[in-house]
Structure formats: structure tokens, C-alpha cells
N, C-alpha and C. Protein backbone atom coordinates (compact mmCIF):
# COMPACT_ATOMS: atom_id res chain seq x y z
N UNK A 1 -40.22 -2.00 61.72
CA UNK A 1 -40.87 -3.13 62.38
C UNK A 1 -42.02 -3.60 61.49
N UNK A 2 -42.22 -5.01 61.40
CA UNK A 2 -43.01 -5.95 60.47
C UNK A 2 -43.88 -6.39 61.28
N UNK A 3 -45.30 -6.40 61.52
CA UNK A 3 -46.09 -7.62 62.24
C UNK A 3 -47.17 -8.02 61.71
N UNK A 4 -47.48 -9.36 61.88
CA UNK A 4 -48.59 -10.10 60.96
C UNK A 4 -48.99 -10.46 62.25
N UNK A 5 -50.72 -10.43 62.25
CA UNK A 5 -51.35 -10.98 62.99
C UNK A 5 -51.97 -12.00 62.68
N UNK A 6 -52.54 -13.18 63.14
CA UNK A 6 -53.40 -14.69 62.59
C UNK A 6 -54.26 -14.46 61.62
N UNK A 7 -54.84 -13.03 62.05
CA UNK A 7 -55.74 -12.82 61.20
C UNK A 7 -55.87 -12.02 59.81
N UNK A 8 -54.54 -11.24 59.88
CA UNK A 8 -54.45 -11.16 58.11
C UNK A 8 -53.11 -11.79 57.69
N UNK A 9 -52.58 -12.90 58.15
CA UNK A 9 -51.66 -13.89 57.88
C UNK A 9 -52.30 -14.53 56.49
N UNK A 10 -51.49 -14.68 55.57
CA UNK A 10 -51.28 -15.48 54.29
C UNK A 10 -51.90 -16.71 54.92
N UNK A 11 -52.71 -17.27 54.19
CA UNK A 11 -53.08 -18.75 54.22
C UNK A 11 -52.36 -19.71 53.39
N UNK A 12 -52.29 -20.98 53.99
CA UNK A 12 -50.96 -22.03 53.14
C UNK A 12 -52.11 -22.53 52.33
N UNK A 13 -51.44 -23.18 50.77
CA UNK A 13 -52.20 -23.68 49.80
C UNK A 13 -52.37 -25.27 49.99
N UNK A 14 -53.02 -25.28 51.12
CA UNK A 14 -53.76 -26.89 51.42
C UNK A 14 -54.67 -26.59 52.39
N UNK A 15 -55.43 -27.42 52.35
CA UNK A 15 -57.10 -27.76 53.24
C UNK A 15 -57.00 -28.05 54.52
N UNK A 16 -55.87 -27.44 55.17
CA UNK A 16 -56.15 -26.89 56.34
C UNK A 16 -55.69 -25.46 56.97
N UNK A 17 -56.16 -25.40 58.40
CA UNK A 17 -56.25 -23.91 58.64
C UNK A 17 -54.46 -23.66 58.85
N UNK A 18 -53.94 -23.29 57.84
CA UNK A 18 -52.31 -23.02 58.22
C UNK A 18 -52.37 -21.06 57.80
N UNK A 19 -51.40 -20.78 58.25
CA UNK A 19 -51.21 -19.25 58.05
C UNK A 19 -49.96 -18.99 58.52
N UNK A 20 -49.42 -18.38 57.56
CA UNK A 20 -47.80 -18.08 57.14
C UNK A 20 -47.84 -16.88 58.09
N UNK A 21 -47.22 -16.94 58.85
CA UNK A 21 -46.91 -16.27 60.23
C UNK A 21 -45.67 -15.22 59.55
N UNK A 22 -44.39 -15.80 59.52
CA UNK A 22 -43.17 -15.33 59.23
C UNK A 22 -42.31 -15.97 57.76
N UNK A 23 -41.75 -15.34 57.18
CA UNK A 23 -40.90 -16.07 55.96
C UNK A 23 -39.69 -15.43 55.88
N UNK A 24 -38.31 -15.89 55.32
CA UNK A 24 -37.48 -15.13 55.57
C UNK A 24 -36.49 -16.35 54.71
N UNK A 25 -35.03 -15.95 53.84
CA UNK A 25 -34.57 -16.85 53.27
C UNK A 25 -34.07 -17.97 54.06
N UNK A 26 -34.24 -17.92 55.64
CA UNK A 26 -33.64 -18.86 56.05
C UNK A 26 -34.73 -19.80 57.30
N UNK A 27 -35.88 -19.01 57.40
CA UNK A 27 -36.35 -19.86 58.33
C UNK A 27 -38.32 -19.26 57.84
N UNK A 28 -39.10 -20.18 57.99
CA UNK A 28 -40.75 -20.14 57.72
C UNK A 28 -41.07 -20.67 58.97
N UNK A 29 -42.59 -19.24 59.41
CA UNK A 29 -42.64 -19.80 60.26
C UNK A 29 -44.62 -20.37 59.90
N UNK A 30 -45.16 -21.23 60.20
CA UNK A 30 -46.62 -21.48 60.30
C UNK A 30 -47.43 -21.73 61.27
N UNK A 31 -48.49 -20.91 61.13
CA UNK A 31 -49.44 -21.39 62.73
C UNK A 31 -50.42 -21.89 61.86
N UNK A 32 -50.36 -23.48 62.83
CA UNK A 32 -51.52 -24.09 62.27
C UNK A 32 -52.50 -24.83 63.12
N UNK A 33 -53.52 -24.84 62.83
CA UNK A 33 -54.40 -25.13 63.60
C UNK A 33 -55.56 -26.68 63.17
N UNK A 34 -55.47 -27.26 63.61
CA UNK A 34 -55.80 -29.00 63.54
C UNK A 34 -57.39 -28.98 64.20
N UNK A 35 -58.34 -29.30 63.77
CA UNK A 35 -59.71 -29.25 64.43
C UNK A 35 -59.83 -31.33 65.24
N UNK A 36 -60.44 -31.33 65.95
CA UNK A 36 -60.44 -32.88 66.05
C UNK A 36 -60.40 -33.69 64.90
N UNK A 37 -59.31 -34.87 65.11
CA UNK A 37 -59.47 -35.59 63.67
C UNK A 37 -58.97 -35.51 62.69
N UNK A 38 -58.56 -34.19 62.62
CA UNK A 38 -58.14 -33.50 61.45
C UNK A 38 -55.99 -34.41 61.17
N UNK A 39 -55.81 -34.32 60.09
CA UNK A 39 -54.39 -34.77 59.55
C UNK A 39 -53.78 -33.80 58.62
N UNK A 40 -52.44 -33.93 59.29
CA UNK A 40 -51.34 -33.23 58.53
C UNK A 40 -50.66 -34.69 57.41
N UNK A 41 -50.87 -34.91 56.21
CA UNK A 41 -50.50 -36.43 56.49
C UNK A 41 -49.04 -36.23 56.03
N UNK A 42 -48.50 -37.61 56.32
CA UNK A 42 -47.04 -37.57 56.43
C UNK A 42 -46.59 -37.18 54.48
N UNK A 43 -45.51 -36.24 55.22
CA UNK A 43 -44.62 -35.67 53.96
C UNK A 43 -43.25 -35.91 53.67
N UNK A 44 -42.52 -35.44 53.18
CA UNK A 44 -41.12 -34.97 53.11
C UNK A 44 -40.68 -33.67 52.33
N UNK A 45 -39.80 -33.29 53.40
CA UNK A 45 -39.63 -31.76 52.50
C UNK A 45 -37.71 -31.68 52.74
N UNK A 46 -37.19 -31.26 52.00
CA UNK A 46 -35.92 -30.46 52.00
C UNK A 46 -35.43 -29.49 53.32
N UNK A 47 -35.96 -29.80 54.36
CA UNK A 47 -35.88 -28.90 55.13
C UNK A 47 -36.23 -29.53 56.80
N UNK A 48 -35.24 -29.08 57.71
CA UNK A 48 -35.70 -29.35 59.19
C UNK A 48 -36.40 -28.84 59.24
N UNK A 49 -37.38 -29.56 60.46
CA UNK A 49 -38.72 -28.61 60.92
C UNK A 49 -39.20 -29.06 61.66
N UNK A 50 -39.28 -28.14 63.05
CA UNK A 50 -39.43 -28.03 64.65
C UNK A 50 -40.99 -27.88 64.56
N UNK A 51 -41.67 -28.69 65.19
CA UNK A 51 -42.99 -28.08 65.95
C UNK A 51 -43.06 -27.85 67.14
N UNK A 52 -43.55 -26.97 67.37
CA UNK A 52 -43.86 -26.15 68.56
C UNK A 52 -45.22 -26.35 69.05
N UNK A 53 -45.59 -26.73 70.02
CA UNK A 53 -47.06 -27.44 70.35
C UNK A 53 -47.89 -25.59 71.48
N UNK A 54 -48.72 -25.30 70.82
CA UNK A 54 -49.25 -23.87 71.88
C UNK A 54 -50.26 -24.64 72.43
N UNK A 55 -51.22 -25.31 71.75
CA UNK A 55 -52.18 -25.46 72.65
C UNK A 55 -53.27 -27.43 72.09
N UNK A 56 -53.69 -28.14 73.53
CA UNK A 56 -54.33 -29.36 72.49
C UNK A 56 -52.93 -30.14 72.50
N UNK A 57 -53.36 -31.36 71.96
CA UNK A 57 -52.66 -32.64 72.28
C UNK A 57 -53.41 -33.47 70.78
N UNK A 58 -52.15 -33.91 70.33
CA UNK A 58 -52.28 -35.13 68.86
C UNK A 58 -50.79 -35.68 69.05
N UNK A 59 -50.47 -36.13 68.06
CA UNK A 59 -49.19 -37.84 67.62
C UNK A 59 -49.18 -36.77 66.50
N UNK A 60 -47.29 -36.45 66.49
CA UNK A 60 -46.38 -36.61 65.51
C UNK A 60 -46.07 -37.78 65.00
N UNK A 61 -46.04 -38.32 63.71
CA UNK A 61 -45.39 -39.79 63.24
C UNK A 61 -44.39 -39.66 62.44
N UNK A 62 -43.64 -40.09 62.21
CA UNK A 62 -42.01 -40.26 61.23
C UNK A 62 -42.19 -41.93 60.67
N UNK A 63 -41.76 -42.03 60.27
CA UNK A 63 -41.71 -43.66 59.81
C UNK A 63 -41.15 -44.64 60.68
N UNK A 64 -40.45 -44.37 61.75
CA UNK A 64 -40.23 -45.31 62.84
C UNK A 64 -40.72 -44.88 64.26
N UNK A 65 -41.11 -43.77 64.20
CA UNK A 65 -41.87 -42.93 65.54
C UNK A 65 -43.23 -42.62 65.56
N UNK A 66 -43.86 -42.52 66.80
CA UNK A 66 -45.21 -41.88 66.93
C UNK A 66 -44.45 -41.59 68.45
N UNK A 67 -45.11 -40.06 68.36
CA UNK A 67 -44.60 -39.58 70.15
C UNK A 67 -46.00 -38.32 69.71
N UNK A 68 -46.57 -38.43 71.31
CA UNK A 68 -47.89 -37.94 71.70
C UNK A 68 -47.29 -36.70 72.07
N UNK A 69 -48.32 -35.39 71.55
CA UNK A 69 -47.24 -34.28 71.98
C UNK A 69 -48.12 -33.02 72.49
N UNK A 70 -47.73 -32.19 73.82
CA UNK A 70 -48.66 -31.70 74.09
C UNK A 70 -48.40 -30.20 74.45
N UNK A 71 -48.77 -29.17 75.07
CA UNK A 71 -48.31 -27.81 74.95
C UNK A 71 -46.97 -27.39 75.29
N UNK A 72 -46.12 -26.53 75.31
CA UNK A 72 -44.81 -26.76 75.24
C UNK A 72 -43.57 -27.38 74.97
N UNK A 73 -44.30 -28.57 74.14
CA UNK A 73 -42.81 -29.26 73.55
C UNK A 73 -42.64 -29.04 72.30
N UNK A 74 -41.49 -29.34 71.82
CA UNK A 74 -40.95 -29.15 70.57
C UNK A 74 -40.67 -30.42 70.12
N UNK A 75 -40.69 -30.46 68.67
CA UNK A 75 -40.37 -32.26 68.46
C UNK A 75 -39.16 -31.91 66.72
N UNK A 76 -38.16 -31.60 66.74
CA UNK A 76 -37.32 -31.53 65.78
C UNK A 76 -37.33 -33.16 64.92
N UNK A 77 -37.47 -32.61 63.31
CA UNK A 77 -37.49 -33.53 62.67
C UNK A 77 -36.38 -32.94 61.38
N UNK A 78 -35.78 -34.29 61.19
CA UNK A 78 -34.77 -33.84 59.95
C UNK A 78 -35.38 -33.41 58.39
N UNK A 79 -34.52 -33.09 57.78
CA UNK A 79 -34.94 -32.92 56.39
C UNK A 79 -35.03 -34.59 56.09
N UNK A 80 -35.65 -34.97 54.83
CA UNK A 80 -36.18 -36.18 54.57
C UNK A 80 -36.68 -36.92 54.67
N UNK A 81 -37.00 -37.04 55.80
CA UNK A 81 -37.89 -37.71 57.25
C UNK A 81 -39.16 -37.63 56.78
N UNK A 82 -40.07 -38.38 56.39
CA UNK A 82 -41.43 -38.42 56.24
C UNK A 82 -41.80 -37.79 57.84
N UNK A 83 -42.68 -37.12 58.05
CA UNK A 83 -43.53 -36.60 58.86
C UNK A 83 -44.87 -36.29 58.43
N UNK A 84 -45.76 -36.64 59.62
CA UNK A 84 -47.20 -35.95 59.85
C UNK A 84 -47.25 -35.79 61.41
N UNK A 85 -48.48 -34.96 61.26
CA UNK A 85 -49.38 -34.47 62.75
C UNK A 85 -50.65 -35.22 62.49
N UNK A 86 -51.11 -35.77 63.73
CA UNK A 86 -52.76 -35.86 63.83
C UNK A 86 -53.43 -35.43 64.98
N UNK A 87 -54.37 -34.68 64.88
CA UNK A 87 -55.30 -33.97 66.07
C UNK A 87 -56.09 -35.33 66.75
N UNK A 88 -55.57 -36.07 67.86
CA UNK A 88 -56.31 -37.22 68.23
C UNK A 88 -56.90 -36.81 69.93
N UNK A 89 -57.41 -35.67 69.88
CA UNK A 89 -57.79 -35.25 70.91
C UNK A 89 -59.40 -34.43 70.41
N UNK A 90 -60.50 -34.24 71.46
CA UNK A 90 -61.48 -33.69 71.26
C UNK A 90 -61.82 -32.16 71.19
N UNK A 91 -60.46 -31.46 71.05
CA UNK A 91 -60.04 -30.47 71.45
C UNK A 91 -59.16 -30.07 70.44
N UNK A 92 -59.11 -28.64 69.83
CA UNK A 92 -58.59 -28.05 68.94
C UNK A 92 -56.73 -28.24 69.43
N UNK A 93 -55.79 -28.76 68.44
CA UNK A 93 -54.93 -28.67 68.50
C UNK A 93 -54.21 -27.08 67.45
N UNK A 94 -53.37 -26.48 68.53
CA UNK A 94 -52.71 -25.14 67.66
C UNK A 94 -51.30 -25.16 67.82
N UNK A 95 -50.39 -25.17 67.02
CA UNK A 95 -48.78 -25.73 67.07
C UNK A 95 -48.23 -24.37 65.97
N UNK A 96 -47.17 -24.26 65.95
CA UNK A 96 -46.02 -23.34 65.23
C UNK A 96 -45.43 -24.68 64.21
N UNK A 97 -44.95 -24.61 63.01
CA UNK A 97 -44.45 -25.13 62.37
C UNK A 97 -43.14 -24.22 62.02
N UNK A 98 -42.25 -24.50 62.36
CA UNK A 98 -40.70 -23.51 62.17
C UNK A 98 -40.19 -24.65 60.79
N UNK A 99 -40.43 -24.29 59.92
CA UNK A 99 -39.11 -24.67 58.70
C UNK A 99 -37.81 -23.95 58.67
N UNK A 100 -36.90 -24.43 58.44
CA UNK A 100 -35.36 -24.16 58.80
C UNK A 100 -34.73 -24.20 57.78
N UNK A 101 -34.92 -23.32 56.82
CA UNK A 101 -34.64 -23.42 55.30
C UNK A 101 -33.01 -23.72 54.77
């Protein structure tokens, strides 16, 4: 048995609070955490990837979408798909990032 806790979780190599939860050849998992204000800005990666909303309320955007997203939903996005997150709440947003390698 393997367990990583938040707090000695790998940190991701960008300027925000992300931490490599799980990795595995087929699926990454990230907990990340959005302070008010704060942006994931839109990307594209090779890879599906589910967010998982734990706690706090911000807007996922895709290039033809913005959907407001709040604890318990999931918002599946394809590989290629420009995506971002934005924390548009006064209140710490904390979400799972599942990549689907």
C-alpha cells in the first residue's frame, strides 16, 4: 500500500498551489487549490481531463463554453480542447484534476 498525503505531495511546476496526488502510466491525479481570483489559464494538453470540484465555486472555460461549477460536479473535457479554471468566488476553490493519460 502507497499513500501520499497533501502535505508531502509533489508540487506541480507552475505558480499555483497544485500537488501531484497520484501518477500512474495511465491516469494523474492533482489537487489543486485556486485562492480568490486566482487562474488556471486556458491550455491544451494530449489528454482527457475530468475535474472534480471538493470544495468553492469558479467557471471552467473551453473555447465555446463557460459553465459555473460547484462541489460535486465533474466537468469532462476532451484532449485538445483549450481549457481553464477561474476561482470567481471569495472563497478558496479546491478541485481534483484527473488526467486520463
Amino acid at each position: 500500500m502507497r499513500s501520499i498525503s497533501l502535505d508531502n505531495a509533489e508540487k506541480v511546476p507552475f505558480n499555483l498551489d497544485g500537488r501531484k496526488m497520484f501518477i500512474s502510466e495511465k491516469v494523474e491525479i492533482i489537487h489543486l487549490t485556486l485562492k480568490p481570483g486566482e487562474v488556471l489559464d486556458k491550455h491544451t494538453n494530449p489528454f482527457n481531463v475530468v475535474f472534480y470540484i471538493l470544495e468553492g465555486s469558479g467557471v471552467v472555460e473551453t473555447e465555446d463554453e463557460s459553465k459555473l461549477v460547484e462541489p460535486d460536479m465533474t466537468i469532462e473535457i476532451q484532449k485538445g480542447i483549450p481549457r481553464g479554471i477561474k476561482n470567481t468566488s471569495n472563497h478558496i476553490l479546491r478541485l481534483l484534476v484527473v488526467k486520463i493519460l
